[in-house]
Protein backbone atom coordinates (compact mmCIF):
# COMPACT_ATOMS: atom_id res chain seq x y z
CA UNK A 1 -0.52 -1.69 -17.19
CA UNK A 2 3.14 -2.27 -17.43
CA UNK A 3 4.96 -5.34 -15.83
CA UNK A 4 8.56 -6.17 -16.07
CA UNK A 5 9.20 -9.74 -17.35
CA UNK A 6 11.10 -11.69 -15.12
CA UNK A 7 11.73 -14.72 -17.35
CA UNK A 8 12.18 -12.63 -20.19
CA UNK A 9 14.14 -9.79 -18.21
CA UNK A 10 12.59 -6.92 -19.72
CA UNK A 11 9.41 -5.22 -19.52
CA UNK A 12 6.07 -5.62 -20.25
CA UNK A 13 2.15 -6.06 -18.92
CA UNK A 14 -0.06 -7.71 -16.90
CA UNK A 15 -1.98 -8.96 -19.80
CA UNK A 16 0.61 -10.37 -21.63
CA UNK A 17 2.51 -11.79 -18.23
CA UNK A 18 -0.84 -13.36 -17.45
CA UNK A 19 -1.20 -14.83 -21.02
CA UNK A 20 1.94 -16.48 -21.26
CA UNK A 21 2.45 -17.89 -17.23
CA UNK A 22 -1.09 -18.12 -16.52
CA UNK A 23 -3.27 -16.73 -13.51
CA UNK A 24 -1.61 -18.38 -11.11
CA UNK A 25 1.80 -17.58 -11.32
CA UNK A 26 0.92 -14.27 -12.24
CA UNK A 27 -0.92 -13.87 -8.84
CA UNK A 28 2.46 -15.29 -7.28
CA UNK A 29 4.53 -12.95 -9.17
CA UNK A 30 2.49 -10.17 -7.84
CA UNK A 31 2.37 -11.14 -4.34
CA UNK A 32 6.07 -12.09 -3.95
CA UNK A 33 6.36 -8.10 -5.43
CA UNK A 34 4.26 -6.77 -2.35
CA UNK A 35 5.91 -9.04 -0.17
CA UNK A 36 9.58 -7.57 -1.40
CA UNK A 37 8.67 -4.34 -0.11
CA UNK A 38 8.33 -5.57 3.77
CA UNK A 39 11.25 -7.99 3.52
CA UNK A 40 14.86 -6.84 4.85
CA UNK A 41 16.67 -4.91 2.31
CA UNK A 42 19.67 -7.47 2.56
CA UNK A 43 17.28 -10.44 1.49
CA UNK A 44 15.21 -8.99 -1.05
CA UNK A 45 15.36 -5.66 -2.77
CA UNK A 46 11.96 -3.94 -3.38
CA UNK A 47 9.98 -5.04 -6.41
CA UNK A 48 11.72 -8.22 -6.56
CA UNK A 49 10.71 -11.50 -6.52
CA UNK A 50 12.37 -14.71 -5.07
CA UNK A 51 14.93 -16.67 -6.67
CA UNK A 52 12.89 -19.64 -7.23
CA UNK A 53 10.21 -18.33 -8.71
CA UNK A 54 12.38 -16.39 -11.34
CA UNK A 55 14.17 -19.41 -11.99
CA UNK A 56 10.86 -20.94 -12.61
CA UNK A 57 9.97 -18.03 -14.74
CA UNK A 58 13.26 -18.63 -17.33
CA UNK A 59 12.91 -22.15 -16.87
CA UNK A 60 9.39 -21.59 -18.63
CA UNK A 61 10.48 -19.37 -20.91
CA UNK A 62 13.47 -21.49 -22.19
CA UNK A 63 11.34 -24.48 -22.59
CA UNK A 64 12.97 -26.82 -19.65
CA UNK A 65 9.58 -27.09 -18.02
CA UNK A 66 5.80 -26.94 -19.57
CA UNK A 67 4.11 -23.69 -19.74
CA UNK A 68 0.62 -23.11 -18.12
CA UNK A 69 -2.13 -23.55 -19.77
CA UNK A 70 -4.23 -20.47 -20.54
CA UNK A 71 -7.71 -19.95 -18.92
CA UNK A 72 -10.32 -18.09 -20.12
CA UNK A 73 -14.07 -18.26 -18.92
CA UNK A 74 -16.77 -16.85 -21.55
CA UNK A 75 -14.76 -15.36 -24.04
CA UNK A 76 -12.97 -13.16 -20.93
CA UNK A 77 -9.84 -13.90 -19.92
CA UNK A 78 -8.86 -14.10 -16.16
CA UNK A 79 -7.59 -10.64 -15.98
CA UNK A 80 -10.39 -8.84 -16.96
CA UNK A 81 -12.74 -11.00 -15.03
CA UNK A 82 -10.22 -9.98 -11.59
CA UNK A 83 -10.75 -6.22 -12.84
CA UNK A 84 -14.30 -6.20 -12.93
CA UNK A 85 -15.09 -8.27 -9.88
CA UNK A 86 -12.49 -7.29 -7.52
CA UNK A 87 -10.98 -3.56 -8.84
CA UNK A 88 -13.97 -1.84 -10.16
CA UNK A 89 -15.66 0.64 -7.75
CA UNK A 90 -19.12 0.71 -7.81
CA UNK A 91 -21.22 3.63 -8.89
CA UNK A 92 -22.21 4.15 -5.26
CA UNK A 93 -19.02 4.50 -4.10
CA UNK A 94 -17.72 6.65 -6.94
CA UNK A 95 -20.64 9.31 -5.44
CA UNK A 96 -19.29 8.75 -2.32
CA UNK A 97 -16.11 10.24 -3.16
CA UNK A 98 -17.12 12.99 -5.31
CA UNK A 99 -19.32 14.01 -2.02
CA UNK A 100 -17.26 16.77 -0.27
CA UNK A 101 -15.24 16.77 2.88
CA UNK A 102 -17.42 17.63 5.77
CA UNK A 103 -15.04 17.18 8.99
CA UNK A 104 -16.94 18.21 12.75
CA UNK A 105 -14.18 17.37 15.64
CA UNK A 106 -16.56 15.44 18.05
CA UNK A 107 -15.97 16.53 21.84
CA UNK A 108 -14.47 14.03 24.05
CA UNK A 109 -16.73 12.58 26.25
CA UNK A 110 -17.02 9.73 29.66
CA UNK A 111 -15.49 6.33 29.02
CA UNK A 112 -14.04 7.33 25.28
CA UNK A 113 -10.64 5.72 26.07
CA UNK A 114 -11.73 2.38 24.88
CA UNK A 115 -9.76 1.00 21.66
CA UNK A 116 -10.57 -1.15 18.95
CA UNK A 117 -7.00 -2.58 18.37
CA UNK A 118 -5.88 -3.31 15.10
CA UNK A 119 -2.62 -5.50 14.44
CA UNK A 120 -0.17 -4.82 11.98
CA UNK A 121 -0.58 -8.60 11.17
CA UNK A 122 -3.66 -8.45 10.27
CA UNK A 123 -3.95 -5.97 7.60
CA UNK A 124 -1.63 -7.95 5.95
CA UNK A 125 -3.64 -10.76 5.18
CA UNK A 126 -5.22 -10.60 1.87
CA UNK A 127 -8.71 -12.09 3.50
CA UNK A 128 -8.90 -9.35 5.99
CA UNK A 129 -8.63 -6.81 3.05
CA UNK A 130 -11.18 -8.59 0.46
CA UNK A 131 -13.94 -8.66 3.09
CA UNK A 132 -13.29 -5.24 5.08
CA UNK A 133 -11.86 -3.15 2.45
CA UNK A 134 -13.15 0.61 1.97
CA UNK A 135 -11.05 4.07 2.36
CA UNK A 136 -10.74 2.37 6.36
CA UNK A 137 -8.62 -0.34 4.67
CA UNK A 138 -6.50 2.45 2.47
CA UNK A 139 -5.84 4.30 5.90
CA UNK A 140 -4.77 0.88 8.07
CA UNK A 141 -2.45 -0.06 4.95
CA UNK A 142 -0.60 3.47 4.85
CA UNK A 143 -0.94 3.08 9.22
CA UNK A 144 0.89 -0.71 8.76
CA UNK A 145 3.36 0.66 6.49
CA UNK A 146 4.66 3.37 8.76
CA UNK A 147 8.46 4.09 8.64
CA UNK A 148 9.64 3.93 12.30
CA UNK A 149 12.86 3.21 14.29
CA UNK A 150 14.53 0.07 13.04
CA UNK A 151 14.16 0.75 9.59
CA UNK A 152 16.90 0.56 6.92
CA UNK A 153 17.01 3.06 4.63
CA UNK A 154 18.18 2.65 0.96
CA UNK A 155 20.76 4.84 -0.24
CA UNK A 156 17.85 6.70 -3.04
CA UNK A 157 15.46 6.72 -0.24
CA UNK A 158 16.43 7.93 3.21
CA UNK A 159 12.86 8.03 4.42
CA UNK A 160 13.61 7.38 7.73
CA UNK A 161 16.60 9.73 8.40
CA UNK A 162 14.97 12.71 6.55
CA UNK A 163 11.07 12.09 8.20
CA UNK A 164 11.36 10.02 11.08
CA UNK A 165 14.95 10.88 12.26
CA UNK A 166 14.28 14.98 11.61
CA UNK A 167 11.77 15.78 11.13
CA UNK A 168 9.79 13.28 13.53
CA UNK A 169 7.19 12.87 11.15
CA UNK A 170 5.23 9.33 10.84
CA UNK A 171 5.57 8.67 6.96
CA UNK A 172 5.05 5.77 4.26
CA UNK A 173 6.89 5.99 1.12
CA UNK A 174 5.56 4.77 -1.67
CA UNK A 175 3.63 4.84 -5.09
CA UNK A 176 -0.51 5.10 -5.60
CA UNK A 177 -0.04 1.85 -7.37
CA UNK A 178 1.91 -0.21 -4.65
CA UNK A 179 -0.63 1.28 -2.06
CA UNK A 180 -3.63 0.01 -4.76
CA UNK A 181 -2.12 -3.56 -4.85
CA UNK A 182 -2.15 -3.74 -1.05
CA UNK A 183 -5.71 -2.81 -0.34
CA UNK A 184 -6.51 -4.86 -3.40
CA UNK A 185 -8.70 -1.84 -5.05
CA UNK A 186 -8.25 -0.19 -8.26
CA UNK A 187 -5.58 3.03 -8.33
CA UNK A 188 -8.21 5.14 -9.19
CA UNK A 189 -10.69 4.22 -6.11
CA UNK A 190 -7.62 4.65 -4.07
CA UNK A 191 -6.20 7.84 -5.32
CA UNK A 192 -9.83 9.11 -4.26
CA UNK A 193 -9.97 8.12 -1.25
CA UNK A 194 -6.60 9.48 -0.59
CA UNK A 195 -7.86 12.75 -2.04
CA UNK A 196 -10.78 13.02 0.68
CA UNK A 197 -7.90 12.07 3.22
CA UNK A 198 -5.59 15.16 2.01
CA UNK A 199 -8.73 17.43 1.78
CA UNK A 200 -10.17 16.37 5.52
CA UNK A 201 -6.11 16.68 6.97
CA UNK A 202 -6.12 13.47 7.92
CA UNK A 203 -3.07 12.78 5.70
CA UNK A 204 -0.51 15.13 3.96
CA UNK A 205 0.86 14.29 0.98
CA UNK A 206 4.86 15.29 -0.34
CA UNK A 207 7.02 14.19 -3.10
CA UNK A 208 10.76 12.58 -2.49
CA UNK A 209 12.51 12.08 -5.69
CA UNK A 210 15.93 11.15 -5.53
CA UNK A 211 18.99 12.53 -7.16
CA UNK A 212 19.31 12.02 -10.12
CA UNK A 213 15.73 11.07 -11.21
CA UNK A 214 13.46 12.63 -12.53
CA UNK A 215 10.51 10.66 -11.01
CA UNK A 216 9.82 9.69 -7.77
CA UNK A 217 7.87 8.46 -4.78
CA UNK A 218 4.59 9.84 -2.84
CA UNK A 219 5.63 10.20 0.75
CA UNK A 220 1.91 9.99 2.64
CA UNK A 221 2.61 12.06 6.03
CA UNK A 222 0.30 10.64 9.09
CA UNK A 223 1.12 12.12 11.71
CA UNK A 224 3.98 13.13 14.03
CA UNK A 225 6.21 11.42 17.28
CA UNK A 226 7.29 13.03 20.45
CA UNK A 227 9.20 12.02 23.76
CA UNK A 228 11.29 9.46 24.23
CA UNK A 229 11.72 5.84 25.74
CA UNK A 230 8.47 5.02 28.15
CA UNK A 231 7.47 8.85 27.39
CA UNK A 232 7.50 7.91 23.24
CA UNK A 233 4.27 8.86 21.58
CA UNK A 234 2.40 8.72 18.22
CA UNK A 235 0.51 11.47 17.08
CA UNK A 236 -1.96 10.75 14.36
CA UNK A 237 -3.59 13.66 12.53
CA UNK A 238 -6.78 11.54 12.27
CA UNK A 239 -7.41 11.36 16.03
CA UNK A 240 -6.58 15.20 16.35
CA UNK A 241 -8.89 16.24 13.65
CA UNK A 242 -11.94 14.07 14.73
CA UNK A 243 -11.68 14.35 18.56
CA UNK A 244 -10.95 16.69 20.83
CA UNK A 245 -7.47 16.33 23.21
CA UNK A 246 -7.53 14.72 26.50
CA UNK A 247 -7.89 16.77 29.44
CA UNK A 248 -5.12 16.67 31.24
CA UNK A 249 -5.22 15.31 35.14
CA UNK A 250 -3.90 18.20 37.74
């Protein structure tokens, strides 16, 4: 999979990243990369990492400080071992997905408006995600990501003036990959599981690509806002699809 080379400032792979700086600044590298996506554009731009870690990287590279030694457990090295243990979906759940999308909106019923709260906070932490994760996981991480008021925009991506802004539409921006990284699955398991999600309507999927590229970004559409102040409220095409609406009090 390709990797851009911070210490050598050009790209390359995981493999070959992981080879050279070892496991564990590799597994810095790529959490410093998820974190760049949450941080304020005016601190870090997205898919960076921070300044001392790439001055660690060149530092390594230019021989002013040792390089890491190399690990490797029974002839593996530690990539593969992460990919099989930790990214590999098991046969179960590959039937699981292949399984089609049978969707029955369950009628609302006596003392339903109880919630099991989630904080954003929470599916943030990479514990939370290794011991709960499952197409619930994918759905909380596009939910956490959720472009709202109080967002900056880029200047190639003006998610929130175009979906939120607009078209009052609750969207994440961003690439199967990214997404993958966050729920700490493979892109294949995830891309499945987003498939089901498209199929059932609990998530719509577009494509922004900015001008003057040819490639772009997956925008995942969840839902949809309306009101205003005290009156604002979040729609979620999840809740809409499996329940039935509130009755409303006369």
């Amino acid at each position: 999979m390709p990797m851009y080379d911070f210490g050598l400032g050009r790209k390359s792979n995981h493999q070959a990243i992981m080879d050279f700086y070892g496991y564990n600044l590799y597994r810095q590298i790529e959490k410093e990369i998820r974190e760049s996506y949450d941080a304020p554009h005016d601190r870090r731009q997205q898919g960076h990492i921070t300044t001392k870690l790439w001055q660690k990287l060149k530092d390594i590279r230019a021989g002013r400080i040792p390089r890491p030694q190399k690990h490797h457990k029974k002839g593996k090295s530690v990539v593969r071992i992460f990919e099989e243990n930790e990214n590999k979906p098991s046969s179960e759940s590959i039937k699981k997905i292949k399984n089609p999308v049978n969707v029955i909106q369950r009628e609302r019923q006596p003392g339903d408006d109880y919630f099991l709260t989630v904080e954003r906070g929470l599916i943030k932490n990479e514990s939370y995600i290794d011991l709960f994760k499952g197409p619930d996981t994918v759905y909380q991480v596009l939910w956490a990501n959720i472009v709202r008021e109080g967002w900056r925009d880029s200047k190639e991506y003006p998610i929130r003036e175009k979906y939120y802004d607009k078209r009052k539409q609750l969207v994440y921006c961003s690439t199967y990959r990214h997404v993958a990284e966050q729920c700490r699955m493979s892109h294949n398991t995830v891309k499945g599981i987003i498939d089901r999600f498209k199929e059932a309507g609990v998530v719509k999927l577009e494509t922004f690509i900015p001008k003057g590229r040819r490639q772009g970004q997956t925008v995942f559409i969840l839902g949809y806002w309306t009101g205003k102040g005290k009156n604002y409220k979040e729609h979620l095409f999840r809740d809409e699809i499996f329940l039935s609406p509130k009755l409303v009090k006369k």
